[in-house]
C-alpha atoms as a PDB file:
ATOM      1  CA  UNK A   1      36.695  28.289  -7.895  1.00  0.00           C
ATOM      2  CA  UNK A   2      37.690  30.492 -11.091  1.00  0.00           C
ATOM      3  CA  UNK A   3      39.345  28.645 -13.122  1.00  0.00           C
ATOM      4  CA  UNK A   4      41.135  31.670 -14.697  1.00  0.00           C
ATOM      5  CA  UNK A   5      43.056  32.617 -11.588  1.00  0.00           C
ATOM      6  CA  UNK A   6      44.336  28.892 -10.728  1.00  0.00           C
ATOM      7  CA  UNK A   7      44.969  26.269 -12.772  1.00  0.00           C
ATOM      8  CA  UNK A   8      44.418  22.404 -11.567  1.00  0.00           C
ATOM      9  CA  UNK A   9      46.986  19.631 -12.486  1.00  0.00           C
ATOM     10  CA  UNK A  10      48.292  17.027 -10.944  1.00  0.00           C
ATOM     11  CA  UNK A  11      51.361  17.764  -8.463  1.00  0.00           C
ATOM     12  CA  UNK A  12      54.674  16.063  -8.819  1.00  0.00           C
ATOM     13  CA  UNK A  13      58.560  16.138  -8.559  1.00  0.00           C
ATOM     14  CA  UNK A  14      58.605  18.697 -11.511  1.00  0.00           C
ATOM     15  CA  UNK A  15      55.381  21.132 -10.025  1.00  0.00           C
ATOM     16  CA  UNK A  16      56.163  24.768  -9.965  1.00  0.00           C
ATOM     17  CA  UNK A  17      53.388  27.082  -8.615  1.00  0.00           C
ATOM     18  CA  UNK A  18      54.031  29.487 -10.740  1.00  0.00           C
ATOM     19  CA  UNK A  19      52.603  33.050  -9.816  1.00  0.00           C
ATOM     20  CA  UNK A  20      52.755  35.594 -12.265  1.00  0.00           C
ATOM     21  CA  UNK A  21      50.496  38.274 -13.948  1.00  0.00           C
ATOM     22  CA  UNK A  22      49.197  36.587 -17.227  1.00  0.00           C
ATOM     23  CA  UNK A  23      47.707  37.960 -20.207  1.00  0.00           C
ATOM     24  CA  UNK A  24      45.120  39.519 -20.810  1.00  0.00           C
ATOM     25  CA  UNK A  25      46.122  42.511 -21.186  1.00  0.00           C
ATOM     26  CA  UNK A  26      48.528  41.615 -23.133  1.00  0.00           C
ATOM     27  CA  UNK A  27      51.677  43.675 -22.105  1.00  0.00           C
ATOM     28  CA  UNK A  28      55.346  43.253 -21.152  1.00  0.00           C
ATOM     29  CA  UNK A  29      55.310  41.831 -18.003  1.00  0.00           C
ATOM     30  CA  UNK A  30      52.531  39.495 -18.742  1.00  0.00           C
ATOM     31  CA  UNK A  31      53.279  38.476 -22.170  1.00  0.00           C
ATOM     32  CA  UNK A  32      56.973  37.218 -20.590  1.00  0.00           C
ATOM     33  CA  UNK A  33      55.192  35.288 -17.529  1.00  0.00           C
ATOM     34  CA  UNK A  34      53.091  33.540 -20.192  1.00  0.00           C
ATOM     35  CA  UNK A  35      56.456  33.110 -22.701  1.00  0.00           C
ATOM     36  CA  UNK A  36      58.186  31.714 -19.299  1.00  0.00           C
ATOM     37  CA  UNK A  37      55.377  29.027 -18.591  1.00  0.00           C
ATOM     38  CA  UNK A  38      55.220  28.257 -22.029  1.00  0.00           C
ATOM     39  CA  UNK A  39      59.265  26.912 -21.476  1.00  0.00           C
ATOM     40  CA  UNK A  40      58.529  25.459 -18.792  1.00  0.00           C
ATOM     41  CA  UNK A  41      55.880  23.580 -19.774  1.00  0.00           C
ATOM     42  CA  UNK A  42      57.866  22.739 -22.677  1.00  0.00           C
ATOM     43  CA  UNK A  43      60.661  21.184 -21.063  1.00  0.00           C
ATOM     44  CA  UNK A  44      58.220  19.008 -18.702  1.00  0.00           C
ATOM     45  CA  UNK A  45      57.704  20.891 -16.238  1.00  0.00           C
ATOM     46  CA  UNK A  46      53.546  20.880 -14.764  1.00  0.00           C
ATOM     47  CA  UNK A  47      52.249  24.404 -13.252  1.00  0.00           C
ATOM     48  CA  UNK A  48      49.954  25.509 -11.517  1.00  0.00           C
ATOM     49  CA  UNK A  49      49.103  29.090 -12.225  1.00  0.00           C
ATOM     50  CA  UNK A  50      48.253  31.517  -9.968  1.00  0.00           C
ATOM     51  CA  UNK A  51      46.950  34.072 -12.060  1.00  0.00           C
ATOM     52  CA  UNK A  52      47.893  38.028 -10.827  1.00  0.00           C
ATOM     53  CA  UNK A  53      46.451  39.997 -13.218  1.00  0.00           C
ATOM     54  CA  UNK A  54      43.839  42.409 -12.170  1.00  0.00           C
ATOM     55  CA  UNK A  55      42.503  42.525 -15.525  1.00  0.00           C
ATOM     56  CA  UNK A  56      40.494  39.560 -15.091  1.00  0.00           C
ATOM     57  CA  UNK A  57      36.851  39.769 -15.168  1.00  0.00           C
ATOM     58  CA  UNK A  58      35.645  40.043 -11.700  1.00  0.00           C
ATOM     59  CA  UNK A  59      39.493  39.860 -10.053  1.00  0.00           C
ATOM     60  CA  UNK A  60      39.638  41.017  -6.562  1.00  0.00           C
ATOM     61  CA  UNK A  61      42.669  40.410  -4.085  1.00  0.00           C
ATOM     62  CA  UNK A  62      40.168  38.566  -1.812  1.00  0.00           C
ATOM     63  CA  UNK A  63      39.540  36.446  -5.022  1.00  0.00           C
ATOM     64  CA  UNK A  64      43.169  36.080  -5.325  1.00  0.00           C
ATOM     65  CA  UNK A  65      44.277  35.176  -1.373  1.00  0.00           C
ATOM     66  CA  UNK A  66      40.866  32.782  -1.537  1.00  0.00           C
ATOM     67  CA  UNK A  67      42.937  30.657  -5.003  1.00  0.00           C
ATOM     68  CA  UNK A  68      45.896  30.633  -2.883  1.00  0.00           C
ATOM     69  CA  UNK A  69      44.337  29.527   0.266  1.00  0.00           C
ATOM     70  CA  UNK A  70      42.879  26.967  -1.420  1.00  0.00           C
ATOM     71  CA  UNK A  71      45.282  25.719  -3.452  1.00  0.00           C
ATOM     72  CA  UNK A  72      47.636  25.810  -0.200  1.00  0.00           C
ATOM     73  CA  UNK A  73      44.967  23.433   1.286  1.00  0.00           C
ATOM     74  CA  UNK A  74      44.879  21.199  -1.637  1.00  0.00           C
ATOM     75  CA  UNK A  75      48.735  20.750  -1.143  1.00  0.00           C
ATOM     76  CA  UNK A  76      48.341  19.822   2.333  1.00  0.00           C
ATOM     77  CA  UNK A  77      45.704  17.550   2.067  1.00  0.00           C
ATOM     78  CA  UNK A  78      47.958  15.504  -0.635  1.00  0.00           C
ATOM     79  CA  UNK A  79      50.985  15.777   1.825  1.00  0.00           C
ATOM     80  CA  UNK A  80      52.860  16.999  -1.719  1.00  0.00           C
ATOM     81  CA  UNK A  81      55.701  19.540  -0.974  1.00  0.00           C
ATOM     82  CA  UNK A  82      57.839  18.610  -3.973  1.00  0.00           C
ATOM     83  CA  UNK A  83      56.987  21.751  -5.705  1.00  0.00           C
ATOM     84  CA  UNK A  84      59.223  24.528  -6.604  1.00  0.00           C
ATOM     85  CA  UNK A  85      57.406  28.312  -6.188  1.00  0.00           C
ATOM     86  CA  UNK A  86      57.953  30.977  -9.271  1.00  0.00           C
ATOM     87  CA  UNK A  87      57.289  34.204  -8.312  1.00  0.00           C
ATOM     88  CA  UNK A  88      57.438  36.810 -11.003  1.00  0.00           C
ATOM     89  CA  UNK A  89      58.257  39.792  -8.699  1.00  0.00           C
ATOM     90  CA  UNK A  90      56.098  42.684  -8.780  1.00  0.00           C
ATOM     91  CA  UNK A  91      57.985  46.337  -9.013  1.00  0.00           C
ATOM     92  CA  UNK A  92      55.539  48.013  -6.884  1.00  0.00           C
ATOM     93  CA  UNK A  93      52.894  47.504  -4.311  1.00  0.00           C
ATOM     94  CA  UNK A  94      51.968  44.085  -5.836  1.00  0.00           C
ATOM     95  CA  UNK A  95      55.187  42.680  -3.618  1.00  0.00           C
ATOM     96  CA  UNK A  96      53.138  42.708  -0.931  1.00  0.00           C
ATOM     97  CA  UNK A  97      50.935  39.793  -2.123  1.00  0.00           C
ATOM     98  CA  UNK A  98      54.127  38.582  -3.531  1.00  0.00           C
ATOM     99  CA  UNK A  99      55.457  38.700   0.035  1.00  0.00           C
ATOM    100  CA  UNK A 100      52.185  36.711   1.081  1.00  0.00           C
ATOM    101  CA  UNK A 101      52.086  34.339  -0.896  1.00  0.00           C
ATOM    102  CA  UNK A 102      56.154  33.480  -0.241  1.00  0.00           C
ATOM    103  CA  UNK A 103      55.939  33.572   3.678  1.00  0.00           C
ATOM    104  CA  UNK A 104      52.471  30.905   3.579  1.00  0.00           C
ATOM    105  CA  UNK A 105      53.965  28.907   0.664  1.00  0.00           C
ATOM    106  CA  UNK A 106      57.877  29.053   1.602  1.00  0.00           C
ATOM    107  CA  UNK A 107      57.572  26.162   4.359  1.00  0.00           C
ATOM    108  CA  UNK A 108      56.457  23.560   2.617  1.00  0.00           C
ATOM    109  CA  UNK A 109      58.301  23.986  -1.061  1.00  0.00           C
ATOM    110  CA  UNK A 110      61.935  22.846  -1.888  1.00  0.00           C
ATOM    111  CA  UNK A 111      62.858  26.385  -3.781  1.00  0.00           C
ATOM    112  CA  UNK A 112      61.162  29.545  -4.407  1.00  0.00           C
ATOM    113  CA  UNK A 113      62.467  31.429  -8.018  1.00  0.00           C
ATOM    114  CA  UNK A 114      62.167  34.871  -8.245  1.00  0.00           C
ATOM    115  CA  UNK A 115      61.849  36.385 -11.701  1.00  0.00           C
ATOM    116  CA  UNK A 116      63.313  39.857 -11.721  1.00  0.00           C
ATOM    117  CA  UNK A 117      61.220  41.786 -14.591  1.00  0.00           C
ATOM    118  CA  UNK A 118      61.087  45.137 -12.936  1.00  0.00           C
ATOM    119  CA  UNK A 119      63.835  47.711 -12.738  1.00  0.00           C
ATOM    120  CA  UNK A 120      62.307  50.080 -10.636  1.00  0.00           C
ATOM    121  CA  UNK A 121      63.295  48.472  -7.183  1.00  0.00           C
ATOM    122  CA  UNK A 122      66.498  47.018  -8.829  1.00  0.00           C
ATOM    123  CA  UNK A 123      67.796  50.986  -9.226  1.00  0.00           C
ATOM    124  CA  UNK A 124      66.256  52.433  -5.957  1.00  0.00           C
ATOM    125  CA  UNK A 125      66.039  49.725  -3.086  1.00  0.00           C
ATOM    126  CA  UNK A 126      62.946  49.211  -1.274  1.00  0.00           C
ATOM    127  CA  UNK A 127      62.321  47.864   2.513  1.00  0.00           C
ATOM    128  CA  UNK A 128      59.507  45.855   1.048  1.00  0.00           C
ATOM    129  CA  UNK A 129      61.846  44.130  -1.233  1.00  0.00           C
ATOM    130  CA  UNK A 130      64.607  43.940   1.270  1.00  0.00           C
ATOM    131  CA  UNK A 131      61.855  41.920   3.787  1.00  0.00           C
ATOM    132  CA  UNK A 132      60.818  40.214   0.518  1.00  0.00           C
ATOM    133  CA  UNK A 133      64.462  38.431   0.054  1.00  0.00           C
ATOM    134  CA  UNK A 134      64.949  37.986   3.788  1.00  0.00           C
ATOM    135  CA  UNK A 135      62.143  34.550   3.518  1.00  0.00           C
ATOM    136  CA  UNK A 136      64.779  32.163   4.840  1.00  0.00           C
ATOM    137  CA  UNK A 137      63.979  29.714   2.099  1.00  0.00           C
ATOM    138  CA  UNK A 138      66.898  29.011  -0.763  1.00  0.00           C
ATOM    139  CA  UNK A 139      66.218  31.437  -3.515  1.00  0.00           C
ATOM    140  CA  UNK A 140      66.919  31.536  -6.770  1.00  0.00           C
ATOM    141  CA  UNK A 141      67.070  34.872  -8.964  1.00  0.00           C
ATOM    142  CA  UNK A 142      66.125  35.027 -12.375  1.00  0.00           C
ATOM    143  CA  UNK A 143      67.064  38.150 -13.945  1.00  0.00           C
ATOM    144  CA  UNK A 144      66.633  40.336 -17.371  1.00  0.00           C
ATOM    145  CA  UNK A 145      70.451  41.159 -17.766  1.00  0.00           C
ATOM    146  CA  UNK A 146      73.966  41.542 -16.088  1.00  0.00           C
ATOM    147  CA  UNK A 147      73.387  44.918 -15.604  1.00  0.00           C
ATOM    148  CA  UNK A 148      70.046  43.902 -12.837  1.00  0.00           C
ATOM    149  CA  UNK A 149      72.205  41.108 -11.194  1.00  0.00           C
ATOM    150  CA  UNK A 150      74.731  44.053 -10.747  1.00  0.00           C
ATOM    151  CA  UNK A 151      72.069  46.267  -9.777  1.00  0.00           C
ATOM    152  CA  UNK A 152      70.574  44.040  -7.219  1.00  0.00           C
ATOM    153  CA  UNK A 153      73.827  43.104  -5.689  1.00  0.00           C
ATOM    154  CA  UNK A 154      74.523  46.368  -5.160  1.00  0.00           C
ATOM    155  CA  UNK A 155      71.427  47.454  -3.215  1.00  0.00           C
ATOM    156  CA  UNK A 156      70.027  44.298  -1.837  1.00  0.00           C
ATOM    157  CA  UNK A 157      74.355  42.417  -0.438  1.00  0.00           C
END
């Protein structure tokens, strides 16, 4: 398994899976998932990383649904559904795996975060993201600002 698209630690009370695009390259979006699992790991918290960048050497989305499969299985094996699921959600086509990766996941975890870091479906609503925030699952919204939770109030009631 690469170990650059999934990391492997034990899986508690306080697991997130966290899935996010981290650096390299070393951008916005990525450089705030990584500043984001830095807190969390800071404050106790023990992650396992499903890496979405597609700047890794030799990334592929079959690479990536294979990690997630597999890391799934390794969750169901150990009968361990404590974890909470952080999804940093993509602003375009990327929701799709998002979307994945929330409907296979979003039986068998407690909460699933979403981290708004994209205006561009905040302003102009989207029927991907409307199916993404219809996985009947308690969610929690992260957001940039005041003005996105107004934004996504507005478009996504």
């Amino acid at each position: 398994m690469d170990s650059d698209l999934i990391t492997s630690v034990p899986v508690n009370r306080r697991c997130i899976i966290y899935c996010a695009p981290m650096p390299p390259p070393f951008g916005g979006f990525s450089l705030a998932s990584q500043n984001m699992a830095t807190h969390l790991e800071t404050n106790g918290y023990s992650l396992r990383i499903l890496n979405r960048s597609t700047k890794l050497r030799g990334f592929s989305v079959y690479k990536y649904i294979v990690s997630s499969l597999l890391l799934f299985a390794q969750l169901l094996l150990r009968r361990e559904f404590q974890c909470l699921m952080y999804v940093q959600l993509s602003g375009g086509y990327g929701q799709v795996m998002d979307l994945l990766l929330m409907a296979l996941f979003s039986p068998f975890f407690r909460k699933i975060i979403i981290h708004h870091h994209s205006f561009s479906y905040a302003k102009n609503p989207r029927l991907l993201t409307r199916i993404v925030f219809s996985i009947p699952k308690p969610i929690a919204h992260v957001c940039q600002c005041d003005h996105m939770i107004s934004l996504l109030k507005a478009n996504y009631p």
